[in-house]
N, C-alpha and C. Protein backbone atom coordinates (compact mmCIF):
# COMPACT_ATOMS: atom_id res chain seq x y z
N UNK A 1 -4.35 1.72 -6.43
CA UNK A 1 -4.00 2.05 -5.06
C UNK A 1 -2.64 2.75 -5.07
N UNK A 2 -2.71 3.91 -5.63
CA UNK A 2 -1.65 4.80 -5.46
C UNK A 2 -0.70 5.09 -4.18
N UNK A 3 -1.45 4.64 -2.53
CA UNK A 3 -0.42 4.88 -2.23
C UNK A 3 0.14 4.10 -1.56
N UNK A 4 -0.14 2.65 -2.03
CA UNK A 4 0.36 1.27 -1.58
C UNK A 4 1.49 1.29 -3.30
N UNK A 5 1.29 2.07 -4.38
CA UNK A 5 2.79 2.16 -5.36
C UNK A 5 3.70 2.72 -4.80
N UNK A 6 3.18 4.10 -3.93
CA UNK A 6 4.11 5.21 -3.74
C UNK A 6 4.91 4.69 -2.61
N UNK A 7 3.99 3.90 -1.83
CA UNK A 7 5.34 3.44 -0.08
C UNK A 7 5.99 2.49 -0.78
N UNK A 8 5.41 1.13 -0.99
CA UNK A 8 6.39 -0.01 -1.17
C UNK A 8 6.61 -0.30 -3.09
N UNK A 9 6.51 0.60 -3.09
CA UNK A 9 7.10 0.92 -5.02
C UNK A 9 6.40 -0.56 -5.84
N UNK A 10 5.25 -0.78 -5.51
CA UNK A 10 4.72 -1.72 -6.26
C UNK A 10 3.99 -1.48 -7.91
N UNK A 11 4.25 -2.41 -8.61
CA UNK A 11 3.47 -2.06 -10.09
C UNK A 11 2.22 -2.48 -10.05
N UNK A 12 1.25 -2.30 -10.82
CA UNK A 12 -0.08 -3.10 -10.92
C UNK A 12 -0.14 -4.33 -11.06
N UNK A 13 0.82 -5.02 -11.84
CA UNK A 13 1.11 -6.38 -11.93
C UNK A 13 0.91 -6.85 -10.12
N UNK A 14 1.63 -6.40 -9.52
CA UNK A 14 1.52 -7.47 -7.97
C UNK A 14 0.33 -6.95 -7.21
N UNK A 15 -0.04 -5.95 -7.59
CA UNK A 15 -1.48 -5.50 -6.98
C UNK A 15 -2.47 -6.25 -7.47
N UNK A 16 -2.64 -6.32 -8.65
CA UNK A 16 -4.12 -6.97 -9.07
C UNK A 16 -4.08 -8.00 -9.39
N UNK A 17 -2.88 -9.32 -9.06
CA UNK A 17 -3.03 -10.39 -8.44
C UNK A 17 -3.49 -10.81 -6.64
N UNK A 18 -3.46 -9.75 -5.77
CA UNK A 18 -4.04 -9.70 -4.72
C UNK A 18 -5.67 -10.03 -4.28
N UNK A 19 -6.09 -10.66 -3.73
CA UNK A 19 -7.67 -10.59 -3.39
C UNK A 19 -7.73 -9.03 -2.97
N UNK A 20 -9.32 -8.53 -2.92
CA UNK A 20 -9.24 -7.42 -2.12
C UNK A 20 -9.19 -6.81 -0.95
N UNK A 21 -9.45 -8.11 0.23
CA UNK A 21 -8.95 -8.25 1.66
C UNK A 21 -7.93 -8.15 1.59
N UNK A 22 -6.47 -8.58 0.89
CA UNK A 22 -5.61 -8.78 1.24
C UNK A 22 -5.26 -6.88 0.44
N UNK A 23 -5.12 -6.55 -0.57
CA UNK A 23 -4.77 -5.34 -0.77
C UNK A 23 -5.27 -4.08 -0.17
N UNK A 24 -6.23 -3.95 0.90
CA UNK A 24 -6.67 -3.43 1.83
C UNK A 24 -5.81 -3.51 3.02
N UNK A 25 -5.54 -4.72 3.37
CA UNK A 25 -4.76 -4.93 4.63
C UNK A 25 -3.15 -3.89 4.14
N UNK A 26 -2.79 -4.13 2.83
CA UNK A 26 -1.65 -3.35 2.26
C UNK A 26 -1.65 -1.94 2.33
N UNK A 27 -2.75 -1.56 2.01
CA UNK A 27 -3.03 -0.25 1.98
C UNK A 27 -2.94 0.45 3.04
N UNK A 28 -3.65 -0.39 4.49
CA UNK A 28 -3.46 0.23 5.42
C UNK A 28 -1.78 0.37 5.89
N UNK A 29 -1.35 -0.89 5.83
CA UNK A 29 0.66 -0.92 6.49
C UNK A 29 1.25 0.47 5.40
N UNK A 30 0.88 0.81 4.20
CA UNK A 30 1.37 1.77 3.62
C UNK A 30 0.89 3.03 4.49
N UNK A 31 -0.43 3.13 4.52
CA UNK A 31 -0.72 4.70 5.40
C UNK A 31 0.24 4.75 6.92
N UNK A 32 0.37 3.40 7.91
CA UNK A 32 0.93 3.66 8.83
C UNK A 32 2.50 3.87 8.65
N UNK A 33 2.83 3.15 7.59
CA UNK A 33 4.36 3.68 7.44
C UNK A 33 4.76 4.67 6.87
N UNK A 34 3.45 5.73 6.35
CA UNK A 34 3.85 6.95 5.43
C UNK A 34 3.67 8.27 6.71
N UNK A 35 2.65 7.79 7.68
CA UNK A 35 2.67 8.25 8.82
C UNK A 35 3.90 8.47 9.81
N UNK A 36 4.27 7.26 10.14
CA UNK A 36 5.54 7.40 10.60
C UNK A 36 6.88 7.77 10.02
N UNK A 37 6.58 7.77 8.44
CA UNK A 37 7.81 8.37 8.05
C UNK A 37 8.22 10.16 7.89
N UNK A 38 6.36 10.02 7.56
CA UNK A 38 6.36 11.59 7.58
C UNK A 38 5.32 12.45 8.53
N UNK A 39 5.02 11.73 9.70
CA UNK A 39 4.21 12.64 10.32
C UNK A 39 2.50 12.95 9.66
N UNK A 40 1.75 12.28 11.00
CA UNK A 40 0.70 12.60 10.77
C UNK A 40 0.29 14.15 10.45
């Protein structure tokens, strides 16, 4: 999930201890804050 590394600078290590509900829910707070940082 490249762009839940690229917003909150995470390694694979804390990702793929995640269930996959929960790294989904991540994924999305990364798209809305890459949105708001840079414009839809």
């Amino acid at each position: 999930m490249a762009d839940i590394a690229m917003v909150f600078h995470w390694g694979p290590e804390q990702m793929n201890a995640m269930p996959l509900p929960e790294l989904m829910d991540w994924r999305e707070r990364a798209r809305e804050r890459w949105e708001r940082m840079h414009g839809a």
